[in-house]
PDB file of N, CA and C in Angstrom:
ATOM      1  N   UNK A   1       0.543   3.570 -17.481  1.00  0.00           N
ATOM      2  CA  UNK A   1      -0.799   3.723 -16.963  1.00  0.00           C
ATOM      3  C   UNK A   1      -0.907   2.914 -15.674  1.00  0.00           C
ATOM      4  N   UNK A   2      -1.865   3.595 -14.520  1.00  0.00           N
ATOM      5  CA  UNK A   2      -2.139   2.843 -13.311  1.00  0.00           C
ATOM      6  C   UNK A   2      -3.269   2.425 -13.707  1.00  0.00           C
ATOM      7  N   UNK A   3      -3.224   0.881 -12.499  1.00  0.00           N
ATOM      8  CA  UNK A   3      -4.550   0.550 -12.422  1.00  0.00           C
ATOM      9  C   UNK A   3      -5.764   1.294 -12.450  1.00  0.00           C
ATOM     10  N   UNK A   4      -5.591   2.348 -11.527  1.00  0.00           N
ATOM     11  CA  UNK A   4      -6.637   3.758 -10.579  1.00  0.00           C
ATOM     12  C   UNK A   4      -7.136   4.120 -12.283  1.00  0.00           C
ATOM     13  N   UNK A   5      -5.897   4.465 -12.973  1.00  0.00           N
ATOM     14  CA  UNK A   5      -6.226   5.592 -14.649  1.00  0.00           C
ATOM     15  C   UNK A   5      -6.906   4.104 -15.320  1.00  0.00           C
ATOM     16  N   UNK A   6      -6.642   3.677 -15.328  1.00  0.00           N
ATOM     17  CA  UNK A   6      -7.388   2.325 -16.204  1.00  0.00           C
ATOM     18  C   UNK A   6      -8.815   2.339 -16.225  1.00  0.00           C
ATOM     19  N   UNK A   7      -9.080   1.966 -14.580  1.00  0.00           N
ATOM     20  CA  UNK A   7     -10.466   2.220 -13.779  1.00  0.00           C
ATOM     21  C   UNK A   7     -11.206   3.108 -14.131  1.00  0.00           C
ATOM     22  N   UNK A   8     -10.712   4.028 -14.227  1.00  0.00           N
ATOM     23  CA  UNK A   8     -11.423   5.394 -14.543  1.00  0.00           C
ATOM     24  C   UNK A   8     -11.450   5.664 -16.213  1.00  0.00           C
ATOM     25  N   UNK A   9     -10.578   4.809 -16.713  1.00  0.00           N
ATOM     26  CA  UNK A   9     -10.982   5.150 -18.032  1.00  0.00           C
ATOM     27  C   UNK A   9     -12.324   4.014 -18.355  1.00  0.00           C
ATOM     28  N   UNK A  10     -12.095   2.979 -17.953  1.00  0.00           N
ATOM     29  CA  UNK A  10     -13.339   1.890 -18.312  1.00  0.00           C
ATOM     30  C   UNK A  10     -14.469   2.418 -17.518  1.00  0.00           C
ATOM     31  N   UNK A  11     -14.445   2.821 -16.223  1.00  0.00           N
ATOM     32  CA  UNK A  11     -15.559   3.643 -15.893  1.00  0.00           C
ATOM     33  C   UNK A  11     -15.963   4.652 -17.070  1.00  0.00           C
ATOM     34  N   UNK A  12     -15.501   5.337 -17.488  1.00  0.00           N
ATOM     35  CA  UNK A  12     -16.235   6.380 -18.723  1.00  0.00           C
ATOM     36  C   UNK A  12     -16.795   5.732 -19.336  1.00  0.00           C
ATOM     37  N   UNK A  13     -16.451   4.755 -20.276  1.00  0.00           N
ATOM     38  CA  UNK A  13     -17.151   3.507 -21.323  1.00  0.00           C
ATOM     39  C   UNK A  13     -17.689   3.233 -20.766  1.00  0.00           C
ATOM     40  N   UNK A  14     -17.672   2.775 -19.244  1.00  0.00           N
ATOM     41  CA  UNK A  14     -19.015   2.072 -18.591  1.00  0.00           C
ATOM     42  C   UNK A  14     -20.281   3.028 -18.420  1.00  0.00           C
ATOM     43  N   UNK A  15     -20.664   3.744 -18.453  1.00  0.00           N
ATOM     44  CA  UNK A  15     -21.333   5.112 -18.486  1.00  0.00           C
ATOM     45  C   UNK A  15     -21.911   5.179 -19.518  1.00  0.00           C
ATOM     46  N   UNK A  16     -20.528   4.911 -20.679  1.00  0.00           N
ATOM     47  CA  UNK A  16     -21.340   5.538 -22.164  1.00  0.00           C
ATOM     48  C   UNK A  16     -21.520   4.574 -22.829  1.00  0.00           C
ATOM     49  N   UNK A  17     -21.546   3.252 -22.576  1.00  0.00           N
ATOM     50  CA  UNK A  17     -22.068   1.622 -23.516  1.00  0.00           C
ATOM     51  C   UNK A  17     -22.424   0.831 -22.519  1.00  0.00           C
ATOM     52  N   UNK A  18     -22.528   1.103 -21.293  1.00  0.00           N
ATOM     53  CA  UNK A  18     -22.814   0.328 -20.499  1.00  0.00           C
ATOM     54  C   UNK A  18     -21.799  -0.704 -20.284  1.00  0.00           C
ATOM     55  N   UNK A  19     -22.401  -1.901 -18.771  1.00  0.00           N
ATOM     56  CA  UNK A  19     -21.255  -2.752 -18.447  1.00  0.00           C
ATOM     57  C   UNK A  19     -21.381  -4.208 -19.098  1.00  0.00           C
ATOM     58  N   UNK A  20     -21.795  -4.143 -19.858  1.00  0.00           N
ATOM     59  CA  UNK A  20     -21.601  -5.568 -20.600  1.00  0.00           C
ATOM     60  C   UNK A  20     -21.451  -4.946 -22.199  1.00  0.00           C
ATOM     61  N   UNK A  21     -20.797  -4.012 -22.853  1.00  0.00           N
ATOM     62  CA  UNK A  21     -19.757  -4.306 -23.631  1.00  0.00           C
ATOM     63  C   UNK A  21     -18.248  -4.568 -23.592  1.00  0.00           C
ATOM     64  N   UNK A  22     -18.385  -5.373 -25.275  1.00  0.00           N
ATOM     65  CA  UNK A  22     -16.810  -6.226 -25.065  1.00  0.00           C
ATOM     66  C   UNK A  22     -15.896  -5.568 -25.070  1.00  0.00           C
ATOM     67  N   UNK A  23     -14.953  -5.637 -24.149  1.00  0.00           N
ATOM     68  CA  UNK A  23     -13.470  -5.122 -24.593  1.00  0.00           C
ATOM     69  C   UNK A  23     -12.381  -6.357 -24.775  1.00  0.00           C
ATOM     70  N   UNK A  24     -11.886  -5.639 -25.622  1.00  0.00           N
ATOM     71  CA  UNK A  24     -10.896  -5.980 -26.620  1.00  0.00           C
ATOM     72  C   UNK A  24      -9.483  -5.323 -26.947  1.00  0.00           C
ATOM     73  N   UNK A  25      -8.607  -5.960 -27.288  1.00  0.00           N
ATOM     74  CA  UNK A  25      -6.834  -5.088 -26.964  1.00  0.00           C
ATOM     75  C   UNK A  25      -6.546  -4.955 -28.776  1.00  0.00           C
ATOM     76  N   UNK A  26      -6.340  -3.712 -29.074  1.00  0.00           N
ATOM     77  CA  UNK A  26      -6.151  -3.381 -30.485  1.00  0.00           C
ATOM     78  C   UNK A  26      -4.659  -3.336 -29.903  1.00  0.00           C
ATOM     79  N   UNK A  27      -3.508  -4.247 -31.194  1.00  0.00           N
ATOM     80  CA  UNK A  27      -2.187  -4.198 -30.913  1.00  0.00           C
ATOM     81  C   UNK A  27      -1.646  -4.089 -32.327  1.00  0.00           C
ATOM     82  N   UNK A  28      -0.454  -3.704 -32.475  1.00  0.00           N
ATOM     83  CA  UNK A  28       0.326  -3.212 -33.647  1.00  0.00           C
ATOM     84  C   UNK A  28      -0.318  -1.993 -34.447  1.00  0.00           C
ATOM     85  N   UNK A  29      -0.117  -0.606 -34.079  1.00  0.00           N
ATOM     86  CA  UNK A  29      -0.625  -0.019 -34.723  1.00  0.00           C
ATOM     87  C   UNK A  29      -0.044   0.354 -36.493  1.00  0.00           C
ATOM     88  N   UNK A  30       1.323  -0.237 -36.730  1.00  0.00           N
ATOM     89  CA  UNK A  30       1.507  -0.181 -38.356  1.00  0.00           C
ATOM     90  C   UNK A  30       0.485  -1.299 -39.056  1.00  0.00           C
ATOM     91  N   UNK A  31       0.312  -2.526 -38.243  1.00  0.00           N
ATOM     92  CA  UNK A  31      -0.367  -3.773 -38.886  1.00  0.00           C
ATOM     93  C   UNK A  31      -1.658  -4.152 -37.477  1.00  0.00           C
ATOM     94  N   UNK A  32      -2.625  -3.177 -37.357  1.00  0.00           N
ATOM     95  CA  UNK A  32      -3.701  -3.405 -36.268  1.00  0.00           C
ATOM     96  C   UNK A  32      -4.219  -4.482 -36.124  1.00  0.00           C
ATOM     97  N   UNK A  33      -4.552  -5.161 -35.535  1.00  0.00           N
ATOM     98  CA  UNK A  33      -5.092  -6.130 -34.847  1.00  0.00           C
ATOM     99  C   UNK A  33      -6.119  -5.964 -33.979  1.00  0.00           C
ATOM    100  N   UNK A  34      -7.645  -6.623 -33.770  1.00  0.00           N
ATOM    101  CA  UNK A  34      -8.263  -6.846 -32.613  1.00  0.00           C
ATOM    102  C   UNK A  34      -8.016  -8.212 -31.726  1.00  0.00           C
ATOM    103  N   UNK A  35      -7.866  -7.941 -31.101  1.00  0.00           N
ATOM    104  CA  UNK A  35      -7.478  -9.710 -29.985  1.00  0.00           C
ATOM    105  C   UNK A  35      -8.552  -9.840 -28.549  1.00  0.00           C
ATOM    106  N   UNK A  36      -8.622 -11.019 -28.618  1.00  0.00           N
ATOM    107  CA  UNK A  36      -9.463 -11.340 -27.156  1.00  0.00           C
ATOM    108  C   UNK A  36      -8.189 -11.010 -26.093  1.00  0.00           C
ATOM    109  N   UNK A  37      -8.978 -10.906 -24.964  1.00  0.00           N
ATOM    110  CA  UNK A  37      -7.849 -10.518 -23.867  1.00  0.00           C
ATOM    111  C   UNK A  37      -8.403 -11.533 -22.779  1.00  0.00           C
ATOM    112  N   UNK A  38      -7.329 -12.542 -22.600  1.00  0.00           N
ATOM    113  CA  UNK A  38      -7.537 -14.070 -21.782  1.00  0.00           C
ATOM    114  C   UNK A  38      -7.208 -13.824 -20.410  1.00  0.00           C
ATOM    115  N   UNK A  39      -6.814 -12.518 -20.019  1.00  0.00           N
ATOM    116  CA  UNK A  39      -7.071 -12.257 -18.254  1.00  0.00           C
ATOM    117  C   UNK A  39      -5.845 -11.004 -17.767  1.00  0.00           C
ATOM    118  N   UNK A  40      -5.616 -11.522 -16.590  1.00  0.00           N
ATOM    119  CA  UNK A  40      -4.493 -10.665 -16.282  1.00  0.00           C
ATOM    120  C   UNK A  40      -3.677 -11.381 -15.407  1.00  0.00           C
ATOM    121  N   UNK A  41      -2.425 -11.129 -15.271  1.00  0.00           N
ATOM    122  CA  UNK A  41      -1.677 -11.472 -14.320  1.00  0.00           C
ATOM    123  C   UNK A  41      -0.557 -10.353 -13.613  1.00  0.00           C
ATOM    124  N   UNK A  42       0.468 -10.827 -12.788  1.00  0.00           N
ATOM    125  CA  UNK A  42       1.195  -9.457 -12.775  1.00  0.00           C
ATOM    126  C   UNK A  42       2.920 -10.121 -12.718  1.00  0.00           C
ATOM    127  N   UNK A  43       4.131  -9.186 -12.377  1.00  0.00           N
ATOM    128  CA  UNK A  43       5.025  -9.463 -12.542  1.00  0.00           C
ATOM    129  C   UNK A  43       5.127 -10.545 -10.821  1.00  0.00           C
ATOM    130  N   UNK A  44       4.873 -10.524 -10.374  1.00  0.00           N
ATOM    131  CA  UNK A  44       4.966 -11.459  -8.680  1.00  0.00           C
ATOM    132  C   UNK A  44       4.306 -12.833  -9.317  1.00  0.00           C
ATOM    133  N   UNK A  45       3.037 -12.899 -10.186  1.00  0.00           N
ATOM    134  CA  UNK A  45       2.719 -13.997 -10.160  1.00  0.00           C
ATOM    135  C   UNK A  45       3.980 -14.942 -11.123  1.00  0.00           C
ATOM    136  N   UNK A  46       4.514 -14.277 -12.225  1.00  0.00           N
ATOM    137  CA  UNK A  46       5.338 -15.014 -13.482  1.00  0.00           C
ATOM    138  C   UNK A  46       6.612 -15.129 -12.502  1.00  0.00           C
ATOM    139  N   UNK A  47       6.772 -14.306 -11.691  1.00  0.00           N
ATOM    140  CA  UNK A  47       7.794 -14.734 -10.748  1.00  0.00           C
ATOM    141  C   UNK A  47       8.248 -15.765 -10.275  1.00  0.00           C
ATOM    142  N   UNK A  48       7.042 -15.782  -9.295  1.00  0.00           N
ATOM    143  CA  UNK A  48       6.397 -17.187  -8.655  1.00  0.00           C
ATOM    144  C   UNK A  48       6.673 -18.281  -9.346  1.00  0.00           C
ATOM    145  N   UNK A  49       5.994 -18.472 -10.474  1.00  0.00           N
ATOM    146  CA  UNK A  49       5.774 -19.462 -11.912  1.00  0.00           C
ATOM    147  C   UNK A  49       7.384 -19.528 -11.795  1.00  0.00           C
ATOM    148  N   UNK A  50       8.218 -18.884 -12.123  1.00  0.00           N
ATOM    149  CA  UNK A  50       9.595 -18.954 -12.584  1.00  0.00           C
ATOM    150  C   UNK A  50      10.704 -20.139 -11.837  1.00  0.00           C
ATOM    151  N   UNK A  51       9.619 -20.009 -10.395  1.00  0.00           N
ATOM    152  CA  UNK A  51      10.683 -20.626  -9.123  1.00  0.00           C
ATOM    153  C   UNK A  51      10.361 -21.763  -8.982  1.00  0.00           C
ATOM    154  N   UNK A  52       8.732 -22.155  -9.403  1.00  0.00           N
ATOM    155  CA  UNK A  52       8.413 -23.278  -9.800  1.00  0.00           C
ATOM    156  C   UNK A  52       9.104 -24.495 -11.091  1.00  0.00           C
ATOM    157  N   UNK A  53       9.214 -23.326 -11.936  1.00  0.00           N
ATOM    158  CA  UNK A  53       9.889 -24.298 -13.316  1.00  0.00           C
ATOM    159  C   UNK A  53      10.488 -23.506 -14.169  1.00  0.00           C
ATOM    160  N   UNK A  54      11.649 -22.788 -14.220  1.00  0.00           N
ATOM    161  CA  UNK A  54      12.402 -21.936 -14.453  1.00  0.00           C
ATOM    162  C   UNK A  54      12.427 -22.140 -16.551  1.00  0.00           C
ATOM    163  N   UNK A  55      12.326 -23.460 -16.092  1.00  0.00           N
ATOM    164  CA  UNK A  55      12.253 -23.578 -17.866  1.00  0.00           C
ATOM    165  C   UNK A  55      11.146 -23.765 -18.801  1.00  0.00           C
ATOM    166  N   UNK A  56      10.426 -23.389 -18.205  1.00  0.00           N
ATOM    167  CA  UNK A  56       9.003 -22.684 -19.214  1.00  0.00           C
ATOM    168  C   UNK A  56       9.209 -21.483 -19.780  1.00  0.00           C
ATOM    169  N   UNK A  57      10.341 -20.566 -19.373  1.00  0.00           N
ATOM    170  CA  UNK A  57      10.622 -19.023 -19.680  1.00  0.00           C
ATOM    171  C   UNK A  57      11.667 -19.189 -20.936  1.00  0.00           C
ATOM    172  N   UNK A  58      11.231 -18.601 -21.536  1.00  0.00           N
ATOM    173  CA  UNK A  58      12.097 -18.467 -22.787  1.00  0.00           C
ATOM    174  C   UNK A  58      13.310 -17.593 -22.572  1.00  0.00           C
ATOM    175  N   UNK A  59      13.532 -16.959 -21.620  1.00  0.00           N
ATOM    176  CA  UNK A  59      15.099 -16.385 -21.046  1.00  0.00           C
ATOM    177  C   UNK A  59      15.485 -16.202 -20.046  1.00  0.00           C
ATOM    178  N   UNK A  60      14.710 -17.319 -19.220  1.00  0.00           N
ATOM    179  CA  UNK A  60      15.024 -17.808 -17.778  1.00  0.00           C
ATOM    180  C   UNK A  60      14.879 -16.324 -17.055  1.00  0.00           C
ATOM    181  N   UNK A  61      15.004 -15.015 -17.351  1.00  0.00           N
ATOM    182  CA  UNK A  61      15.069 -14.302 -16.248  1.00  0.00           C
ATOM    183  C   UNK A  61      13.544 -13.800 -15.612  1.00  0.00           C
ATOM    184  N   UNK A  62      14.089 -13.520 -14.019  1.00  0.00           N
ATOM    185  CA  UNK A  62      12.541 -12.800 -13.573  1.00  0.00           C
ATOM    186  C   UNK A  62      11.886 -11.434 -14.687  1.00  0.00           C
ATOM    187  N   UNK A  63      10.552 -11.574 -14.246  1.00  0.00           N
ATOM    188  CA  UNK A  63      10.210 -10.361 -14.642  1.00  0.00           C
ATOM    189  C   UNK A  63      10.752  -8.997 -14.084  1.00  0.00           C
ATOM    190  N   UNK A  64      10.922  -7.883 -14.312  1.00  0.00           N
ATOM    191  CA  UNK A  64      11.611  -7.008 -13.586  1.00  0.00           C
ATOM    192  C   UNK A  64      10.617  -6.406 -12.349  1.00  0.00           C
ATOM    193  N   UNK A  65       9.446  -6.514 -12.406  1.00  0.00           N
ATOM    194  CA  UNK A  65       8.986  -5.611 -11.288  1.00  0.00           C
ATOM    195  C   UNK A  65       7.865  -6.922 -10.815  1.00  0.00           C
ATOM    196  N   UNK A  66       7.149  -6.745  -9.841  1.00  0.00           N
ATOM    197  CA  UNK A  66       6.620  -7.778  -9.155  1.00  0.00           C
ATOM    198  C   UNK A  66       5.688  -7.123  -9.578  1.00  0.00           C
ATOM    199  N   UNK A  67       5.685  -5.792  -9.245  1.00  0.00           N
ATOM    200  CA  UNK A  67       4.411  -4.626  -8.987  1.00  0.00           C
ATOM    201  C   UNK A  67       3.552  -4.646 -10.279  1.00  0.00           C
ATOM    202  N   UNK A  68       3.844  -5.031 -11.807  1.00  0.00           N
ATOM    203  CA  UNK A  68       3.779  -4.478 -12.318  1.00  0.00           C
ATOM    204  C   UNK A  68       2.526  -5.609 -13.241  1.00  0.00           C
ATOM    205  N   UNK A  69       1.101  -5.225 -13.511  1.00  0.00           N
ATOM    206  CA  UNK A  69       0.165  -5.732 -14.523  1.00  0.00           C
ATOM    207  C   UNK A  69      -0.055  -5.622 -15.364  1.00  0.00           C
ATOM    208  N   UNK A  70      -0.151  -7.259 -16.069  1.00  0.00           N
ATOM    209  CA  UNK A  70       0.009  -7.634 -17.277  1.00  0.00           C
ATOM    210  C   UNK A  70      -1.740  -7.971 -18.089  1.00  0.00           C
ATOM    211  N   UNK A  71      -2.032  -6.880 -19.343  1.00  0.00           N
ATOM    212  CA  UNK A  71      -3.318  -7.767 -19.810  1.00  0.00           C
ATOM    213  C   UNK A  71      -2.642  -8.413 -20.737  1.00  0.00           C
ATOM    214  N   UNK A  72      -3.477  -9.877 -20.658  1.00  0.00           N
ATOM    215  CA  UNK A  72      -2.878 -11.091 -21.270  1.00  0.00           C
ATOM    216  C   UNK A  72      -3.755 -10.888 -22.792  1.00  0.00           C
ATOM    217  N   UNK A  73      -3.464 -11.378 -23.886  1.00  0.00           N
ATOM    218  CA  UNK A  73      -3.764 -11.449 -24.874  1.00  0.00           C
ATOM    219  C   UNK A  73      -3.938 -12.906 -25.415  1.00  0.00           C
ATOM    220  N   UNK A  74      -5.334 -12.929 -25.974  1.00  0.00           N
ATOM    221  CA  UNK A  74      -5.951 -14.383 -25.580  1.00  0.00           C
ATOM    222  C   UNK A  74      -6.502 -14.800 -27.168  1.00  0.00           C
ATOM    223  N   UNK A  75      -5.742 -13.924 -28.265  1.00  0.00           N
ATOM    224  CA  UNK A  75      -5.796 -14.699 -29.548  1.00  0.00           C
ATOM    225  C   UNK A  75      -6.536 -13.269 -30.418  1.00  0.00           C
ATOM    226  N   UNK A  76      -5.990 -13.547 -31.740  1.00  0.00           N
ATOM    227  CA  UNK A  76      -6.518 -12.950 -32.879  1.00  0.00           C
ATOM    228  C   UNK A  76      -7.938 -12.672 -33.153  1.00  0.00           C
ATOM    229  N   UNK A  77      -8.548 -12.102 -33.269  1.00  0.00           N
ATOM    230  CA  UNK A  77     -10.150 -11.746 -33.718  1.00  0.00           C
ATOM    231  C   UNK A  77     -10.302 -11.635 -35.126  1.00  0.00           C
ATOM    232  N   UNK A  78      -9.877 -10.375 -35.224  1.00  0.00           N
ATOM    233  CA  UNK A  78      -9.738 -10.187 -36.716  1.00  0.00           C
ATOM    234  C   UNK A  78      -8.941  -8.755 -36.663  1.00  0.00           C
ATOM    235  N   UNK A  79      -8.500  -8.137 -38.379  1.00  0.00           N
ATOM    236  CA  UNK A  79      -7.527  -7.088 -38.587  1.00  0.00           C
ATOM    237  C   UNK A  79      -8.309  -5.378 -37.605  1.00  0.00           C
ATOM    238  N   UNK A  80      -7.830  -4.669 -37.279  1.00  0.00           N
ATOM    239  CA  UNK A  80      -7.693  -3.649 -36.575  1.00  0.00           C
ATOM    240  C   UNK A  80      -7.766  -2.194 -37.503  1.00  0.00           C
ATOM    241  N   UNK A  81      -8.269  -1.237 -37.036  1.00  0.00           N
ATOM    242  CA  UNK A  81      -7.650   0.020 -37.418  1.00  0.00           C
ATOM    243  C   UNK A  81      -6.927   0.880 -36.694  1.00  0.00           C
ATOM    244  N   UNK A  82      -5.575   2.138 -37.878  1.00  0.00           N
ATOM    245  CA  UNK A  82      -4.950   2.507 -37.304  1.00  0.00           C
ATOM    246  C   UNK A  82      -5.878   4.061 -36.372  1.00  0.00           C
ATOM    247  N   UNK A  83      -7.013   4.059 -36.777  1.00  0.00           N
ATOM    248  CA  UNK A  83      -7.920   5.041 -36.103  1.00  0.00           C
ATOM    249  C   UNK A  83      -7.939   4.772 -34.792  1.00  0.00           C
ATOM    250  N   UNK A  84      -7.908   3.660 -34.023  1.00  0.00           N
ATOM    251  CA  UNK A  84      -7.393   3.285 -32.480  1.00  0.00           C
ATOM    252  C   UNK A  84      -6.784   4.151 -32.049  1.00  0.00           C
ATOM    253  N   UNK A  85      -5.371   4.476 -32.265  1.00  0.00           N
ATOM    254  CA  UNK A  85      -4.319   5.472 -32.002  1.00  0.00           C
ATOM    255  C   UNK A  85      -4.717   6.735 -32.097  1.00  0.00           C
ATOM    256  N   UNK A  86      -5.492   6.800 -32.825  1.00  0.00           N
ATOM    257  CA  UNK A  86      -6.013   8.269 -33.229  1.00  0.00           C
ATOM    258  C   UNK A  86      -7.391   8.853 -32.039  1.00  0.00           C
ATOM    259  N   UNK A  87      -8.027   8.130 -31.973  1.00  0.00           N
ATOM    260  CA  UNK A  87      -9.141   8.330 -30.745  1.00  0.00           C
ATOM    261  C   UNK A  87      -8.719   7.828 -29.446  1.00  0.00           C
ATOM    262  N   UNK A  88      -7.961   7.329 -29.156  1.00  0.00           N
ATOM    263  CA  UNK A  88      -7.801   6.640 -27.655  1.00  0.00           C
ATOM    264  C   UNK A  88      -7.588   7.481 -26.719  1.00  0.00           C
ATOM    265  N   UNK A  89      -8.278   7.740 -25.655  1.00  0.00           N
ATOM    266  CA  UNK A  89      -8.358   8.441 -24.428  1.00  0.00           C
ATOM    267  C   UNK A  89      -7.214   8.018 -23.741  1.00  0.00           C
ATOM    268  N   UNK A  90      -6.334   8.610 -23.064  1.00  0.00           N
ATOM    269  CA  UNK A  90      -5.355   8.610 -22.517  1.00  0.00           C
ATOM    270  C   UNK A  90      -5.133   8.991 -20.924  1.00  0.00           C
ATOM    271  N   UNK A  91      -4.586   8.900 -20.240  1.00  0.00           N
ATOM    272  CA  UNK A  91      -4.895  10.064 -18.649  1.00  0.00           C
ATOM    273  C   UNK A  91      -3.770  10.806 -18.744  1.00  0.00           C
TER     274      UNK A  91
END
């Protein structure tokens, strides 16, 4: 997914719940999960980070693409359904 398809998908929700509902990252769809989502970053910034202190990385290597954005996942909420997978709008 691009940023642009992202945009345009949260634009729809923004339309149909308005702009101050929460979003939230449903992950593992055998064992679902809801999680807060603590920001974004991209592959240039962990890069960066890397050249700074190489040993904060748990396998020392760069990320592979610079280009490429990351939503960060910012802790457990509570359990998930596998109905996520089943309704999720896609581009």
């Amino acid at each position: 997914m691009t940023i642009d398809q992202l945009i345009g998908l949260l634009e729809e929700y923004r339309d149909e719940h308005g702009p101050d509902a929460e979003v939230r990252l449903m992950t593992q769809e055998n064992w679902p999960f809801e999680n807060r989502i603590a920001g974004v970053t991209s592959g240039a910034e962990m890069n960066e980070a890397s050249e700074d202190d190489p040993s904060e990385y748990f396998d020392d290597q760069d990320v592979a693409d610079d280009a490429i954005v990351y939503i960060v996942e910012g802790g457990q909420i509570c359990y998930g359904s596998k109905r996520a997978w089943e309704t999720c709008r896609d581009c």
